[in-house]
Protein backbone atom coordinates (compact mmCIF):
# COMPACT_ATOMS: atom_id res chain seq x y z
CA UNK A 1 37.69 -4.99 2.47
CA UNK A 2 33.64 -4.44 2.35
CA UNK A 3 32.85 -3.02 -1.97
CA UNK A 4 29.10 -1.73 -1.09
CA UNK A 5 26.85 -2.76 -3.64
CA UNK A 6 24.16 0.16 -4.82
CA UNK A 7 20.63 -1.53 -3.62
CA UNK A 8 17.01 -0.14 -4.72
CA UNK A 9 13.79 -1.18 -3.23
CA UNK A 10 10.76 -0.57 -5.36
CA UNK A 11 6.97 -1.41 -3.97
CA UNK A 12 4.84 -1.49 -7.40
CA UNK A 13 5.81 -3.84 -10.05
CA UNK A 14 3.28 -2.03 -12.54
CA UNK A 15 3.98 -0.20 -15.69
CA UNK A 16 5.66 2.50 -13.57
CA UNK A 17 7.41 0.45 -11.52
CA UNK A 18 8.69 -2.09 -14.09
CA UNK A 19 10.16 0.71 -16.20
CA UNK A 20 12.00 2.56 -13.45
CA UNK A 21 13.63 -0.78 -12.87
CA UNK A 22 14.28 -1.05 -16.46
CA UNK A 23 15.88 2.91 -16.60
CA UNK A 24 18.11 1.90 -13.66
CA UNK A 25 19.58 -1.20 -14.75
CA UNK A 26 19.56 -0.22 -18.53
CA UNK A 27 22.04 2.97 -17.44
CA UNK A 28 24.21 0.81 -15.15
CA UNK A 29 22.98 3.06 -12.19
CA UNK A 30 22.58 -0.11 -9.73
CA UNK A 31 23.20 -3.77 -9.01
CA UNK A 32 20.70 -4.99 -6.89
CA UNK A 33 17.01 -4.20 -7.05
CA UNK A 34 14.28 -5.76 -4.85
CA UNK A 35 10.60 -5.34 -5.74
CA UNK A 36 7.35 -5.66 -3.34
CA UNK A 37 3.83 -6.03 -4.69
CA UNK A 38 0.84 -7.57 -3.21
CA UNK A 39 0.94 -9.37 -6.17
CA UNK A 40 4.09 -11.13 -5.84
CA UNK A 41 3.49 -13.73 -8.69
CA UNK A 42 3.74 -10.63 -11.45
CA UNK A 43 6.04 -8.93 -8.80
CA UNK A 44 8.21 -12.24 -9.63
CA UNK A 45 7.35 -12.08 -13.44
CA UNK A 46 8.66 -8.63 -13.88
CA UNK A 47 12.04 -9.42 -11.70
CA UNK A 48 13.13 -12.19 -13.97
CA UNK A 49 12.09 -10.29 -17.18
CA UNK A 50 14.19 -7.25 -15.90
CA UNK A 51 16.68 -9.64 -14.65
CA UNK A 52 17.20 -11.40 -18.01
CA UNK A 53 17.28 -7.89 -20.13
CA UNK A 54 21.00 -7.55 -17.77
CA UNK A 55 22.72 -9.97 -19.63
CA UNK A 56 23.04 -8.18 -22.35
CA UNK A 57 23.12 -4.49 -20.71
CA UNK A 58 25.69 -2.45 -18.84
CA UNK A 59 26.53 -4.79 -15.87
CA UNK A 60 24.75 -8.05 -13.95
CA UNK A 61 21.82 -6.34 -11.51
CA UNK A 62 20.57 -9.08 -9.32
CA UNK A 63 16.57 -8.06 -9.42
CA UNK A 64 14.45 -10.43 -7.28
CA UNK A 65 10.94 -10.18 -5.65
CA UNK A 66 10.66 -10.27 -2.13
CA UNK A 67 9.14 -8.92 0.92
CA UNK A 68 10.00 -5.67 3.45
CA UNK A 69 12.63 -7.34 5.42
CA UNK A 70 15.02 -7.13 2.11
CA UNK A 71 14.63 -3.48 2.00
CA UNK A 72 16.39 -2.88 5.17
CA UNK A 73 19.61 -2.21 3.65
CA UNK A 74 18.58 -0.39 0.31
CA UNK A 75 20.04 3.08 -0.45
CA UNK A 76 16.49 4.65 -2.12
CA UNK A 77 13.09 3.16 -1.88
CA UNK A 78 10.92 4.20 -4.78
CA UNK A 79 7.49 4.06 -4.33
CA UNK A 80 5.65 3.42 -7.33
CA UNK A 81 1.79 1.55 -5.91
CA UNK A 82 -1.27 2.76 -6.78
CA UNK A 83 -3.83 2.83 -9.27
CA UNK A 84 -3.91 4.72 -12.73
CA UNK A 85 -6.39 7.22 -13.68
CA UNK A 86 -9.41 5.80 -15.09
CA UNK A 87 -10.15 7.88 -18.16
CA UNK A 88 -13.21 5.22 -19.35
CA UNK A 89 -14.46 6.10 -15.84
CA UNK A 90 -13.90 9.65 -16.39
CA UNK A 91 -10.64 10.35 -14.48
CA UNK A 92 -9.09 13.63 -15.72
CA UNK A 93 -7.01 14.78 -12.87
CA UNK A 94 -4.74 12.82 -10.91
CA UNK A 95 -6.32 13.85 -7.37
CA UNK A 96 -8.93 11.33 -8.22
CA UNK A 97 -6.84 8.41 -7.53
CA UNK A 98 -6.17 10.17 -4.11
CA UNK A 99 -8.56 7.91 -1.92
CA UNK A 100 -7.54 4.60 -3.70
CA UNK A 101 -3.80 5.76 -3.39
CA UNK A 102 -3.91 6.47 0.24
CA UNK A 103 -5.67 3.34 1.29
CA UNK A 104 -2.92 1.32 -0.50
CA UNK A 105 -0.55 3.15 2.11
CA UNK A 106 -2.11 2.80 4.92
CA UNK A 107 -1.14 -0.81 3.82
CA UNK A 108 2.47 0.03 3.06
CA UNK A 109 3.40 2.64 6.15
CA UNK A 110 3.82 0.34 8.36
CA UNK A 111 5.43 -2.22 6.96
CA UNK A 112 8.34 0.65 5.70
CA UNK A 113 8.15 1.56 9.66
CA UNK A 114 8.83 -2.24 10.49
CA UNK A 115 11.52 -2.94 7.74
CA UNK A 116 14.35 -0.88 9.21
CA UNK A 117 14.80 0.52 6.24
CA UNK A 118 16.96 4.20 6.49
CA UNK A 119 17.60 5.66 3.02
CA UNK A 120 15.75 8.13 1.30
CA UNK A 121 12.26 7.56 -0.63
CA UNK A 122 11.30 8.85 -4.05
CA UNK A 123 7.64 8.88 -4.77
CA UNK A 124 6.12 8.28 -7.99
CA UNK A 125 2.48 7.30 -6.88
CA UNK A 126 -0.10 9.74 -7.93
CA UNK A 127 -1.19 12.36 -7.00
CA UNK A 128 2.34 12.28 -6.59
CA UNK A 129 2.99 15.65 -4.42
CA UNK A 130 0.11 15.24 -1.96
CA UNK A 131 0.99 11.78 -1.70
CA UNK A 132 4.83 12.33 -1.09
CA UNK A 133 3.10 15.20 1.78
CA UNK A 134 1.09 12.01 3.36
CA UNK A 135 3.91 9.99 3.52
CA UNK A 136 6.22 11.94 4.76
CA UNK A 137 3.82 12.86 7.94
CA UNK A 138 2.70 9.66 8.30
CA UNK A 139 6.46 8.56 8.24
CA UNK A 140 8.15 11.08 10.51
CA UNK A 141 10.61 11.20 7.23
CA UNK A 142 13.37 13.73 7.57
CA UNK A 143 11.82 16.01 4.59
CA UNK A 144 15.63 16.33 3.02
CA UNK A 145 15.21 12.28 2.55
CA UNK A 146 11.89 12.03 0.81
CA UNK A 147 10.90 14.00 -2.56
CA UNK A 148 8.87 13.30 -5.70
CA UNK A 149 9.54 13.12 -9.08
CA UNK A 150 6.61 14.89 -9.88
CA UNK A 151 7.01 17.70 -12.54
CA UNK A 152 10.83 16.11 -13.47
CA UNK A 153 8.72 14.61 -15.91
CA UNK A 154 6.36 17.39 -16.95
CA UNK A 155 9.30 19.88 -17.14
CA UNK A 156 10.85 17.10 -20.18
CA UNK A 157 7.40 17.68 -22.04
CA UNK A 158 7.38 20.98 -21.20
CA UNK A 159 11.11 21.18 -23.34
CA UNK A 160 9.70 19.44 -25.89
CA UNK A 161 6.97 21.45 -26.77
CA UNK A 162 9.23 24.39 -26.42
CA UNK A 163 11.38 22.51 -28.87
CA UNK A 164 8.90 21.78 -31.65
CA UNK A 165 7.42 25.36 -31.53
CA UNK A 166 10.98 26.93 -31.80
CA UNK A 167 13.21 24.48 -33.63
CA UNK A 168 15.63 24.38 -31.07
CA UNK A 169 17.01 20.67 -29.34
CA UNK A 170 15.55 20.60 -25.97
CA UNK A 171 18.76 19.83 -24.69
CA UNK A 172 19.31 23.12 -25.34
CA UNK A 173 16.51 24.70 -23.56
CA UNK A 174 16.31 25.09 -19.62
CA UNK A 175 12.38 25.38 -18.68
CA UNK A 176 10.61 24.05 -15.50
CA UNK A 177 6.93 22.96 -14.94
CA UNK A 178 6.63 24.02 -10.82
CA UNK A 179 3.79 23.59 -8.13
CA UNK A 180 1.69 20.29 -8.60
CA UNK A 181 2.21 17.24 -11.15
CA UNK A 182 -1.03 17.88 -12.46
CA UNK A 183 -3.69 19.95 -13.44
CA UNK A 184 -2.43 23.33 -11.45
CA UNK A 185 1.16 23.49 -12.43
CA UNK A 186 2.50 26.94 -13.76
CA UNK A 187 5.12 27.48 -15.99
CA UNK A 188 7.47 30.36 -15.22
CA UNK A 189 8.04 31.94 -18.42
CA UNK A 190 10.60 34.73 -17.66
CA UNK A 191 13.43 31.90 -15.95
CA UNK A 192 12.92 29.79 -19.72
CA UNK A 193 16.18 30.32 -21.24
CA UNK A 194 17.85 28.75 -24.94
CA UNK A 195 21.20 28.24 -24.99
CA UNK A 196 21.67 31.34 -21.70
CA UNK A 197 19.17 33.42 -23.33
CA UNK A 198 15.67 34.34 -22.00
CA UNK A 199 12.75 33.24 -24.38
CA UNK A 200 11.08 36.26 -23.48
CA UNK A 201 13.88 38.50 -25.04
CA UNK A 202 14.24 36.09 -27.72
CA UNK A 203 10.98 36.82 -28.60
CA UNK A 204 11.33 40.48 -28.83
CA UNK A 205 14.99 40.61 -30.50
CA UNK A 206 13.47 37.85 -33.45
CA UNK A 207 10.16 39.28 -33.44
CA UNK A 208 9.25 37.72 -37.21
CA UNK A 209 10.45 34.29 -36.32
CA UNK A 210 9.22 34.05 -32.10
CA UNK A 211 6.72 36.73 -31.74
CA UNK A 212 3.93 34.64 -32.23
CA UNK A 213 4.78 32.14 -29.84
CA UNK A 214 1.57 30.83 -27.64
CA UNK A 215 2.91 30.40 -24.50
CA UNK A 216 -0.15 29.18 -23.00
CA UNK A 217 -0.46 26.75 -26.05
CA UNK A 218 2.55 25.80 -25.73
CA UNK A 219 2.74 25.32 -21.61
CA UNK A 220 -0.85 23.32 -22.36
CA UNK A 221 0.61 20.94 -24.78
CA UNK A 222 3.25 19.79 -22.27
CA UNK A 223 0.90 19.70 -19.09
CA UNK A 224 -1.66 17.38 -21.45
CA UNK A 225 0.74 15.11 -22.75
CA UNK A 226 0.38 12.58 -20.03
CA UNK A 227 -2.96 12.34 -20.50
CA UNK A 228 -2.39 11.42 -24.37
CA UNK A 229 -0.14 8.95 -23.66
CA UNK A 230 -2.12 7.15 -21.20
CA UNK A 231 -5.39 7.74 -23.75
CA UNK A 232 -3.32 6.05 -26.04
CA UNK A 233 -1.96 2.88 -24.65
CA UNK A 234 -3.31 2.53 -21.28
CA UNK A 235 -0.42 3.96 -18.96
CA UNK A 236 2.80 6.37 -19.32
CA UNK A 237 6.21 4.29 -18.73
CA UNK A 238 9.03 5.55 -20.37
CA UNK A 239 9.05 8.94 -19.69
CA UNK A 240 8.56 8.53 -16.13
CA UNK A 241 11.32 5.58 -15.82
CA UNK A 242 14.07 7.86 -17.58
CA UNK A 243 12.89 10.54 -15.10
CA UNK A 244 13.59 8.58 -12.17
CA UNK A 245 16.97 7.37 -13.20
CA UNK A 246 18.18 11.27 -13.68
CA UNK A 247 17.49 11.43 -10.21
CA UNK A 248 19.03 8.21 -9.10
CA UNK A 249 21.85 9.16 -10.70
CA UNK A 250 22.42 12.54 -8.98
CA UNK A 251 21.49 11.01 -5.51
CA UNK A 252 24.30 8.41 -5.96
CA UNK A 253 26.96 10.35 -8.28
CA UNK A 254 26.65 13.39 -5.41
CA UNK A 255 26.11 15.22 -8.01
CA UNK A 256 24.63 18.48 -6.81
CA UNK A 257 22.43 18.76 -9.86
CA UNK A 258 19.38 20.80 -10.25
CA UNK A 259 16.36 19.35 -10.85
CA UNK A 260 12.21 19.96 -10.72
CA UNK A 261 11.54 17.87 -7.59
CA UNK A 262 8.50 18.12 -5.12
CA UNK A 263 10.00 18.90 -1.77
CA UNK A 264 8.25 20.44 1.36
CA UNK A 265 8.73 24.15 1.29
CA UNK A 266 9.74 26.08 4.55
CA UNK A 267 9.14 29.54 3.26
CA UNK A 268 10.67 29.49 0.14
CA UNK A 269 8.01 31.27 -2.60
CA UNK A 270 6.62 32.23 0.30
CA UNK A 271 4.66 29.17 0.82
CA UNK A 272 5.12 26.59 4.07
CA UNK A 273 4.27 23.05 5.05
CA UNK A 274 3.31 22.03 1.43
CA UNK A 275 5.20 19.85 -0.83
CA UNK A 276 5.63 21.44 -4.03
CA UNK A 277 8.01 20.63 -7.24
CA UNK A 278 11.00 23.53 -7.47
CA UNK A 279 14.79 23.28 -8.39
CA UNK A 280 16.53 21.60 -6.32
CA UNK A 281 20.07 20.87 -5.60
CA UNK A 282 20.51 16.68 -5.22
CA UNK A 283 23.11 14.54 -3.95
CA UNK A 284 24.09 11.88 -1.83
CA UNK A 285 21.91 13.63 1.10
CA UNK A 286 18.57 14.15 -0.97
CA UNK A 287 17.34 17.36 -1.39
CA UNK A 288 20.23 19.59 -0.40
CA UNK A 289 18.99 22.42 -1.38
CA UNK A 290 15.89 24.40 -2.47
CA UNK A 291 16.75 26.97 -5.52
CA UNK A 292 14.74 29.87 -5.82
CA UNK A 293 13.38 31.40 -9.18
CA UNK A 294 13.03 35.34 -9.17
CA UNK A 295 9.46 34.91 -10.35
CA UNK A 296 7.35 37.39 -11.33
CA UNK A 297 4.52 38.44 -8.74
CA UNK A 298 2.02 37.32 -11.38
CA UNK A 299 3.86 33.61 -11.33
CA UNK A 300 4.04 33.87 -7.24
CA UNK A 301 0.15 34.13 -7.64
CA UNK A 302 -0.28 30.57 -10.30
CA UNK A 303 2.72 29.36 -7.91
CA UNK A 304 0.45 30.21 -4.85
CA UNK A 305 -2.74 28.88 -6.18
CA UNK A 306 -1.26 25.75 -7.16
CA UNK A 307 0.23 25.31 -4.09
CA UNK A 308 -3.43 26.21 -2.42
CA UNK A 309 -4.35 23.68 -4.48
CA UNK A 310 -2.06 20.82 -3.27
CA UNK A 311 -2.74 21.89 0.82
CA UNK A 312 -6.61 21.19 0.13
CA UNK A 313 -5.92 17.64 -1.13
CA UNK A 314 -3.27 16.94 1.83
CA UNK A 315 -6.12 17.90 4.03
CA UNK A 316 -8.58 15.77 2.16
CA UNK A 317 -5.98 12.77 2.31
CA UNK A 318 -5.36 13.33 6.09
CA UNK A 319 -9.12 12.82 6.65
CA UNK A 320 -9.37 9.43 4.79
């Protein structure tokens, strides 16, 4: 009798990439991860770091560095290479580290190619959806078996300010950042709900207590909370790594959850060949299936534009 161990190639041993590692093995999701980085001495560093935090986690994870031959028989590959904005430099928007991103993949797309690797890829390099796009072409990736993160994590600080400006846990709220991880992303305010019920009508039925709600203030505060964190201390980590592990956990667990993933639209919002985060249903297969928000035709249009938005910087990245 084969017992299939749960394997996890990640190329970046960075902040990104170290944490991710960290999420999975700290919530007993996996017990094997390999990680590839140019740099293998700190790509070794990190492994035996993460590899000692194990004994005293969940379960032993075997976490080694090594090369593209080991990711042959991984379930996921996570991308997580590339450069973080520059803010000293002036880098506001994550499309700047487009160029520098894509000629770190030109490196890496072959060598995936050559590994005989099979499983599906989740993409955390920025800019994460136009990246995912590039990858995917330059791939010939099913679409269903590579996806991005990308506004999993916005849609978290999107809850949260949600949370401080109503009081409520944002457990309890459901809210979704859609269209780029970045600068264009829209927030659909009519799907937010608390506890089942629409924000909008909460708004209206507790006028005194949530009639002054700034929605724009409020969808601003989570869109801009990246760029604090990296302000502050150089990089964002933890966020991103607990986002990841939600959706390692529904790949493997089949779970059929929803959540805020980039994934290349056929139609759906009536936008095509662009690679855009939306609910989706994930399980074992990847991205099973897109969900569709009855937006408003003024969110189609900030849906649209962001999504105009992401096609111009595919373009721009095909052309490098």
């Amino acid at each position: 009798m084969s017992l299939n161990r749960r394997k996890i190639g990640i190329i970046g041993a960075g902040h990104v990439g170290s944490h991710a590692g960290y999420a999975l093995i700290s919530q007993g999701l996996v017990e094997e991860i390999v990680y590839i980085d140019v740099d293998q001495k700190k790509a070794e560093a990190q492994a035996l770091d993460l590899y000692d935090s194990s004994t005293y986690l969940t379960k032993h994870v075997n976490v080694y560095a090594g090369n593209y031959g080991d990711i042959k028989d991984a379930d996921i590959l996570i991308i997580a290479a590339g450069p973080l904005p520059d803010m000293a430099a002036g880098q506001t928007d994550r499309q700047q580290t487009l160029g520098a991103t894509v000629a770190i993949l030109k490196d890496i797309i072959p060598q995936i190619k050559a590994s005989g690797f099979n499983g599906i890829i989740v993409n955390i390099s920025n800019p994460a959806d136009v990246v995912t796009h590039y990858l995917q072409e330059k791939l010939g990736w099913d679409p269903q078996r590579i996806f991005s993160t990308s506004t999993t994590l916005d849609s978290a600080r999107l809850r949260r300010a949600i949370s401080e400006a109503t009081g409520y846990d944002q457990k309890s709220i459901v809210a979704y950042a859609l269209g780029e991880h970045g600068e264009s992303q829209m927030v659909p305010w009519s799907t937010v709900s608390v506890a089942g019920k629409s924000l909008l009508k909460l708004m209206k039925d507790q006028s005194e207590r949530f009639g002054n709600l700034d929605l724009e203030g409020i969808a601003a505060k989570g869109k801009v909370a990246g760029w604090i964190i990296l302000g502050g201390k150089g990089s964002t980590e933890f966020g991103i790594g607990a986002s990841i592990a939600q959706v390692v956990q529904a790949l493997y667990g089949d779970e059929d959850r929803i959540l805020p993933v980039s994934t290349l639209l056929d139609g759906q919002y009536g936008q095509k060949d662009v690679y855009a985060s939306v609910p989706c249903r994930l399980n074992n297969k990847g991205i099973a299936e897109v969900i569709e928000l009855d937006l408003t035709e003024e969110e189609l249009k900030k849906f649209a534009a962001s999504c105009e938005t992401m096609t111009a910087n595919y373009k721009k990245a095909l052309s490098l």
